[in-house]
N, C-alpha and C. Protein backbone atom coordinates (compact mmCIF):
# COMPACT_ATOMS: atom_id res chain seq x y z
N UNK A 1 32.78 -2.63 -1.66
CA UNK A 1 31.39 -2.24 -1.57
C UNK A 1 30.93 -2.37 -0.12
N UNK A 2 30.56 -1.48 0.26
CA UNK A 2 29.63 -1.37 1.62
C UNK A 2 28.41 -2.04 1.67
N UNK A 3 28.58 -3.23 2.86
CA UNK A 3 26.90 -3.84 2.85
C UNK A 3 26.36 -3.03 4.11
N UNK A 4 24.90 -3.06 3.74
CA UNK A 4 24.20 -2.38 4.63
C UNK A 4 23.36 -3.28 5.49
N UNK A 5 23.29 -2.81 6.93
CA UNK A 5 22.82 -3.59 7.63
C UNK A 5 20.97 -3.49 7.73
N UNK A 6 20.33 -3.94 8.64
CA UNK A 6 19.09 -4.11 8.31
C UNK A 6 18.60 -2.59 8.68
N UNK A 7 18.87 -2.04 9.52
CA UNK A 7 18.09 -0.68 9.95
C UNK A 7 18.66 0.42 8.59
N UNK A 8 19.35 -0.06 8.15
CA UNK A 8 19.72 1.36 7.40
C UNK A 8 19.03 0.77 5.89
N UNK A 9 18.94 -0.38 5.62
CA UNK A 9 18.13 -1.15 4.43
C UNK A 9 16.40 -0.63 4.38
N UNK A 10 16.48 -0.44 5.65
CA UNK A 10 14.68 -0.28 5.75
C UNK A 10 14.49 1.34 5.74
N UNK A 11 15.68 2.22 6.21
CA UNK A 11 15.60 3.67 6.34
C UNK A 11 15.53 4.42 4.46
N UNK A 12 16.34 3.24 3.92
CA UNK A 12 16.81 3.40 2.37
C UNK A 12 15.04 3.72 1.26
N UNK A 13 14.49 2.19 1.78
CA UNK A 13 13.85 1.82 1.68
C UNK A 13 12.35 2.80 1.79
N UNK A 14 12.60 3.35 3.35
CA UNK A 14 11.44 4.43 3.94
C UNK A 14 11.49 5.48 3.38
N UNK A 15 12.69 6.14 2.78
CA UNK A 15 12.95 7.03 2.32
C UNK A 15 12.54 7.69 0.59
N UNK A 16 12.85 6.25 0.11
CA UNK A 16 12.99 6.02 -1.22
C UNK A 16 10.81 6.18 -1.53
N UNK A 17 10.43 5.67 -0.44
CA UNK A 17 8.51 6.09 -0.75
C UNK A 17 8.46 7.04 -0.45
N UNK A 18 9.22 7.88 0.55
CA UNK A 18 8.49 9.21 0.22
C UNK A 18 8.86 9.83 -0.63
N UNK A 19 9.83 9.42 -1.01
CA UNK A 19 10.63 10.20 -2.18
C UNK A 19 9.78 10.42 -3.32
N UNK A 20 8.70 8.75 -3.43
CA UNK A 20 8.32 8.56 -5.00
C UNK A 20 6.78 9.16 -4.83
N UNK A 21 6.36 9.32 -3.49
CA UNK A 21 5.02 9.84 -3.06
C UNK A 21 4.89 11.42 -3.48
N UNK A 22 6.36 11.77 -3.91
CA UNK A 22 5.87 13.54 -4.00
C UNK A 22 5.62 13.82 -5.79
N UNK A 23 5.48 12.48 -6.31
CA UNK A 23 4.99 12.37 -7.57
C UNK A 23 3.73 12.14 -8.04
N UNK A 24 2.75 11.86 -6.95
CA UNK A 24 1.47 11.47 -6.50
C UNK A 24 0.61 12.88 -6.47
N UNK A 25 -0.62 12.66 -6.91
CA UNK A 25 -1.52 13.89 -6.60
C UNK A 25 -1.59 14.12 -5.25
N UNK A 26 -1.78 15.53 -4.98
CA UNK A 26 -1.44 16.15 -3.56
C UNK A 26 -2.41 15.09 -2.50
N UNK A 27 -3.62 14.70 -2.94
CA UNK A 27 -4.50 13.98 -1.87
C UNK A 27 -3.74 12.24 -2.13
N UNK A 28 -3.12 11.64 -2.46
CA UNK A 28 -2.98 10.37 -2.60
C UNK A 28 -1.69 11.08 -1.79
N UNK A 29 -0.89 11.84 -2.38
CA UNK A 29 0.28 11.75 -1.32
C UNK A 29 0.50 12.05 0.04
N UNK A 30 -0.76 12.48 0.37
CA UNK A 30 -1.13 12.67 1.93
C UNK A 30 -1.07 11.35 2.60
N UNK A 31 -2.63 11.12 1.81
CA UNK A 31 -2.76 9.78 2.11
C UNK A 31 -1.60 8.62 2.39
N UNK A 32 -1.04 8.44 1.22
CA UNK A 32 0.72 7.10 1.12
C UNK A 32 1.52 8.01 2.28
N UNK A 33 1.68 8.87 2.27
CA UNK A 33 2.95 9.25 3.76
C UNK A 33 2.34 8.86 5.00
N UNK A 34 1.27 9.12 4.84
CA UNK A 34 0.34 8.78 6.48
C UNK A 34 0.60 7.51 6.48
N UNK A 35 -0.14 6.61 5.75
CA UNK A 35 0.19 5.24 5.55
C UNK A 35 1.23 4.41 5.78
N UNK A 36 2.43 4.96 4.85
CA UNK A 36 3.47 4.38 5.24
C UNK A 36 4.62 4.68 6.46
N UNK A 37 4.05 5.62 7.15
CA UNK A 37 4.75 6.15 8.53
C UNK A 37 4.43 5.34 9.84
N UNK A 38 3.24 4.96 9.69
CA UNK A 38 2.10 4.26 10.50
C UNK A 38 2.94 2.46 9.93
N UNK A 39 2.78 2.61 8.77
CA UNK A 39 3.40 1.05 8.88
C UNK A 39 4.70 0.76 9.45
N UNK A 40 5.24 1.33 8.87
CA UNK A 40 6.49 1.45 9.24
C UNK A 40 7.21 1.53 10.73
N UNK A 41 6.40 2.12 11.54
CA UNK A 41 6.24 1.88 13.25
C UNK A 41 5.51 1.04 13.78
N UNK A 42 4.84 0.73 12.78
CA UNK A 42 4.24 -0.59 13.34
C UNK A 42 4.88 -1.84 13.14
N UNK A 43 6.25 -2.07 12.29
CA UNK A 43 7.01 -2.81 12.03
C UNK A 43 8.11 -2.80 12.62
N UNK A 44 8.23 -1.84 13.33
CA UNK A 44 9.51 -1.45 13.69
C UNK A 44 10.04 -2.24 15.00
N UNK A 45 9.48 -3.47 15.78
CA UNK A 45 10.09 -4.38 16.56
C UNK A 45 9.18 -5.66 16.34
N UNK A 46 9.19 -6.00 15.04
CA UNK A 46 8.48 -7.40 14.47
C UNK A 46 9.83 -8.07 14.57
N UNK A 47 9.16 -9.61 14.37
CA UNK A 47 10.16 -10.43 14.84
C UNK A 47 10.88 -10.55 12.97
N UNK A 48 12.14 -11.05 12.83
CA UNK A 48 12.97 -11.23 11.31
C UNK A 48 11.94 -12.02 10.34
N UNK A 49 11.35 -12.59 10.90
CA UNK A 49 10.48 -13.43 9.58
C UNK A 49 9.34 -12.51 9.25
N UNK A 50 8.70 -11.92 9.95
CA UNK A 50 7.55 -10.49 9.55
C UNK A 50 8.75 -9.78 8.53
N UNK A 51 9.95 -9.03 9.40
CA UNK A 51 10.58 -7.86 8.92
C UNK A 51 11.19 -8.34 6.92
N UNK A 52 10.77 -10.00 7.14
CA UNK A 52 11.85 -10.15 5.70
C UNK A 52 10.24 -9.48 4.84
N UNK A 53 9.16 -10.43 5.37
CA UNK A 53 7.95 -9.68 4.85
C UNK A 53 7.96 -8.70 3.84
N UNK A 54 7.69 -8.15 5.06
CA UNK A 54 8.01 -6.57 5.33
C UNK A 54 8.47 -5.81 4.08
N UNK A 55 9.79 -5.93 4.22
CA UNK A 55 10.44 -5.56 3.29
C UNK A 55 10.39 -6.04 1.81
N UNK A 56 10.34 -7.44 1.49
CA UNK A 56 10.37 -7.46 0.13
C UNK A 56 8.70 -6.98 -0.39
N UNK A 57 7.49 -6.94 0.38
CA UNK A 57 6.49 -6.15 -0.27
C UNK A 57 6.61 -5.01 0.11
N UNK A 58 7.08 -4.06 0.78
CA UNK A 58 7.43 -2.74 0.22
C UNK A 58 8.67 -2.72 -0.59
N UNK A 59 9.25 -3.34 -1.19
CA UNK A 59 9.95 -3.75 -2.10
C UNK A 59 8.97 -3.02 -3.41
N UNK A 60 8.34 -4.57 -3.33
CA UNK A 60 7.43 -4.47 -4.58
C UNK A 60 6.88 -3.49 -4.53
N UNK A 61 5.98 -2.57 -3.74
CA UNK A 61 5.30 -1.66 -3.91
C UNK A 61 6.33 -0.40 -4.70
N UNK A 62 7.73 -0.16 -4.04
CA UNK A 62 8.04 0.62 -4.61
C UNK A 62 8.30 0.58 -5.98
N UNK A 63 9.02 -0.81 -6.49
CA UNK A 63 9.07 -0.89 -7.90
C UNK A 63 7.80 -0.45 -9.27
N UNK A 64 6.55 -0.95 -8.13
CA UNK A 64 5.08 -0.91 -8.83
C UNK A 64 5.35 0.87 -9.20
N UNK A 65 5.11 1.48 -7.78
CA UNK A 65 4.86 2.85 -7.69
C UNK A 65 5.79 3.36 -8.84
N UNK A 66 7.18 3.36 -8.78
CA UNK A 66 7.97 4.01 -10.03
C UNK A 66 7.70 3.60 -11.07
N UNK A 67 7.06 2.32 -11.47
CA UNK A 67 7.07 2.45 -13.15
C UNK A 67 5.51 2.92 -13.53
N UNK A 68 4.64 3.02 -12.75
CA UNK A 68 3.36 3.78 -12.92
C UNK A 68 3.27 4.91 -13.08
N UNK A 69 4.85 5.87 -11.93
CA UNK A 69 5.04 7.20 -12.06
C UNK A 69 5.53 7.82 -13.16
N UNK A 70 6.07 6.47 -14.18
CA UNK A 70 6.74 6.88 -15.02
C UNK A 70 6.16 6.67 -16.24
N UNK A 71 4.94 5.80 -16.23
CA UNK A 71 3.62 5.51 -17.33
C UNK A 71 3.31 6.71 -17.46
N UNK A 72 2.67 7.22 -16.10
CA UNK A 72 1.47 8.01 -15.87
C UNK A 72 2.04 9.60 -15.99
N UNK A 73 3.11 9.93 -16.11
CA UNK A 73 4.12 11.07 -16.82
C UNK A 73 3.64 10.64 -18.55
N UNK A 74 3.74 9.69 -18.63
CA UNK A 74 3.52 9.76 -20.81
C UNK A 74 2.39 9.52 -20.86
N UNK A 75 1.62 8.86 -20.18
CA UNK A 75 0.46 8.69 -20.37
C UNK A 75 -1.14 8.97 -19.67
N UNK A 76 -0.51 9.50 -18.49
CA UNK A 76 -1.47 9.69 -17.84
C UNK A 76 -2.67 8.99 -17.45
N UNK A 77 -2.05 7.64 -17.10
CA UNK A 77 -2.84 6.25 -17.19
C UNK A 77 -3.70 5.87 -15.42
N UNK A 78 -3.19 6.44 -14.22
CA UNK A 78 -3.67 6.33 -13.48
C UNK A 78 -2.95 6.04 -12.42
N UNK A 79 -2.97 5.09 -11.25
CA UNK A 79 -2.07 4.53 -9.89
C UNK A 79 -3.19 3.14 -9.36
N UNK A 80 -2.10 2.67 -8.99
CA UNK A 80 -2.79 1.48 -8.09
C UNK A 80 -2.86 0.08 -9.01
N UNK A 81 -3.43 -0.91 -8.14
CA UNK A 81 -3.64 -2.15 -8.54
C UNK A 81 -4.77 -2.83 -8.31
N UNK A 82 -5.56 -3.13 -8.68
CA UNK A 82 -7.09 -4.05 -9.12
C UNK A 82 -6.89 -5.26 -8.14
N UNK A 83 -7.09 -5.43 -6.93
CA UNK A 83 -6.95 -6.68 -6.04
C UNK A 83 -7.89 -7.73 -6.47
N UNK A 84 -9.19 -7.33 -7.19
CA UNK A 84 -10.28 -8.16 -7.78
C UNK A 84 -9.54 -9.24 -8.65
N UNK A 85 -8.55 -9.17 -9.36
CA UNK A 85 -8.06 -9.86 -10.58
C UNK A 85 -7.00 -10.50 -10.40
N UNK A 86 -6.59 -10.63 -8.86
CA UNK A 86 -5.66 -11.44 -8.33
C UNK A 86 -6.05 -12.20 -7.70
N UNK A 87 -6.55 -13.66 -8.22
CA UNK A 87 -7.54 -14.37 -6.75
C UNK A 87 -6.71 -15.33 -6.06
N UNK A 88 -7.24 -14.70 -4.24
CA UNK A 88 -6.64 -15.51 -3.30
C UNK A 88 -5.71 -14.17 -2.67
N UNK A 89 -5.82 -13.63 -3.11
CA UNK A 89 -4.89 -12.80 -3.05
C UNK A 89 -5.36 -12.13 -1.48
N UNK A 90 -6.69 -11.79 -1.37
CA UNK A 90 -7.29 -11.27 -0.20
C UNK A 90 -7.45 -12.29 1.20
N UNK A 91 -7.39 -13.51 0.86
CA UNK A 91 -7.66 -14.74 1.68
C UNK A 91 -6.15 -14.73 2.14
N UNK A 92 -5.10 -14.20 1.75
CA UNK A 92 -4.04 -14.14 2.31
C UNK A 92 -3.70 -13.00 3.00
N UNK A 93 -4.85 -12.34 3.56
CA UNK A 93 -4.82 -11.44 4.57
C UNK A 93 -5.43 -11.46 5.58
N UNK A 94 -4.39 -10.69 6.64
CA UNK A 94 -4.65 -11.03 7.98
C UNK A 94 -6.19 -10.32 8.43
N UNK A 95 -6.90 -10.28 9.78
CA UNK A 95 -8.00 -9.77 9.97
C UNK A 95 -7.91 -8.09 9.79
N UNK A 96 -6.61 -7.90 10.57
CA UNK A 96 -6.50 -6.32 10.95
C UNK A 96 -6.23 -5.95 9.45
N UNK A 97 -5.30 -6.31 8.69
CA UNK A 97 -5.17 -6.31 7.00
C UNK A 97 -6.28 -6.16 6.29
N UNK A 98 -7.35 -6.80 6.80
CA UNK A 98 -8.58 -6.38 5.98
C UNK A 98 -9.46 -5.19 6.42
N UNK A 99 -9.16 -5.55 8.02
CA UNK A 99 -10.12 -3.98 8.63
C UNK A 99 -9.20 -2.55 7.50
N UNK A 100 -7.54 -2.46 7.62
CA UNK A 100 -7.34 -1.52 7.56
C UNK A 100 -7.23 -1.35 5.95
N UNK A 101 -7.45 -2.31 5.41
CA UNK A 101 -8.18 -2.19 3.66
C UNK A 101 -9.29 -1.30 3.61
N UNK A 102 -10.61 -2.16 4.17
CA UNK A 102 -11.68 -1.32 4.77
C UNK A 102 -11.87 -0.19 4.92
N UNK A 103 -11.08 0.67 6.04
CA UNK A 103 -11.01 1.89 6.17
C UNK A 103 -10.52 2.96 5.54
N UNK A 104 -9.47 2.31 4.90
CA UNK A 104 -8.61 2.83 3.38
C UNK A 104 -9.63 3.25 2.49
N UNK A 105 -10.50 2.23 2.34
CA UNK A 105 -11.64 2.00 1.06
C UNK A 105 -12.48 3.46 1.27
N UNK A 106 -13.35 3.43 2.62
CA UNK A 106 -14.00 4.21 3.35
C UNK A 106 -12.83 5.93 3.16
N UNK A 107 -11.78 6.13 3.60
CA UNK A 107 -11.35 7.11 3.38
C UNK A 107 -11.05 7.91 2.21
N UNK A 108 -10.52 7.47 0.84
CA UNK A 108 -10.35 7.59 -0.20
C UNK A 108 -11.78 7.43 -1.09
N UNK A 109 -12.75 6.97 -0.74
CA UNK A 109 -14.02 7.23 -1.67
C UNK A 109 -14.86 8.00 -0.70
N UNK A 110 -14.96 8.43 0.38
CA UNK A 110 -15.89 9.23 1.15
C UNK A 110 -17.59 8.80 1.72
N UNK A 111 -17.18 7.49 1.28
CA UNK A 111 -18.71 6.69 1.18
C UNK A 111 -18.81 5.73 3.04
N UNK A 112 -20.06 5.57 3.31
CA UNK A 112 -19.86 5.59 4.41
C UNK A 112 -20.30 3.73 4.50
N UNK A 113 -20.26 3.16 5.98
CA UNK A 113 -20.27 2.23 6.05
C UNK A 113 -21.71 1.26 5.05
N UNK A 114 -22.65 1.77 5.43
CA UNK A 114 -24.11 1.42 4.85
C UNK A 114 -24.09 1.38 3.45
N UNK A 115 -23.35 2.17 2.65
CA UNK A 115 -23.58 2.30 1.53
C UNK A 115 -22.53 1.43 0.87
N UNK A 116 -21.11 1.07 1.74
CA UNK A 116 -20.32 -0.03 1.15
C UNK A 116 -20.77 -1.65 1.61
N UNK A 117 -21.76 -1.92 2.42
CA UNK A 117 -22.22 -2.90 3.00
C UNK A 117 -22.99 -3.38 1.91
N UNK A 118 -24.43 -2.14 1.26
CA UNK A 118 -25.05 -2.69 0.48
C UNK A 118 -24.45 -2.76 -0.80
N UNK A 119 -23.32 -1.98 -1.27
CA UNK A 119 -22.67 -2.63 -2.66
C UNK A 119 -22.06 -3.60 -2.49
N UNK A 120 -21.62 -4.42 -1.37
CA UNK A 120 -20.57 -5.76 -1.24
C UNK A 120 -22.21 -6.74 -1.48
N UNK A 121 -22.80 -6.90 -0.85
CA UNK A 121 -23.97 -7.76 -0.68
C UNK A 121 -24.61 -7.52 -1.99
N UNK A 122 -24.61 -6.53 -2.48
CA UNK A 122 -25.29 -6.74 -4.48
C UNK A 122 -24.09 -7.91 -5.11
N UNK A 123 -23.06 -7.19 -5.01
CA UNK A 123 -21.57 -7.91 -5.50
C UNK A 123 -22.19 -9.26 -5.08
N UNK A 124 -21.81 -9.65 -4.02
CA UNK A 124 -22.02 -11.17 -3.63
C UNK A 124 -23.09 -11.64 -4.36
N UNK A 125 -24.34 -11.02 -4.71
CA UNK A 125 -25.83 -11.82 -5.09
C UNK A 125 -25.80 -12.49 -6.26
N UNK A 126 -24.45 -11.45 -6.75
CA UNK A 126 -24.35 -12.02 -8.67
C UNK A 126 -23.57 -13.15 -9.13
């Protein structure tokens, strides 16, 4: 058996999301290729303890993504994951991690800063 070394583990890896992204509605799969091209160069001279990161949560993401693709073929159930219902989960993110949550948020709902400011601050009041 052939072991694979780290650059060709992560190419496997890079490959294997876009692969599962062309199962995605045409606007989400815009979106996930942009995304993960951008991460992915942005990872691309992190030091081994980021890169193990790295990799085992795009790990997970891909496992997530295929069995949703494969729900949402019988059932037509939806994509994604509810970060609300994982707590702590956000406190374990970095600053820029949250800006680029943020802007994610902002891009995919079309809603602009003012109007996600005053729904976080209702959220908080309750």
């Amino acid at each position: 058996m052939v072991k694979l070394n780290h650059v060709q583990r992560v190419r496997i890896l890079y490959k294997t999301i876009l692969r599962l992204h062309r199962g995605l509605p045409k606007e989400l799969q815009e979106l996930g290729q942009t995304y993960v091209r951008d991460e992915f160069r942005r990872h691309k001279n992190c030091n081994p303890k980021e890169a193990q990161i790295f990799m085992i949560e795009w790990s997970k993401y891909t496992l997530t993504l295929s069995e949703q693709l494969l729900k949402n073929a019988k059932a037509n159930i939806g994509f994604g994951k509810n970060l609300s219902t994982q707590e702590g989960v956000l406190d374990s993110f970095t600053d820029d991690q949250i800006v680029q949550l943020y802007n994610m948020l902002k891009e995919t709902t079309g809603i602009q800063d003012k109007t996600i400011e005053f729904e976080l601050s209702t959220q908080n009041k309750k």
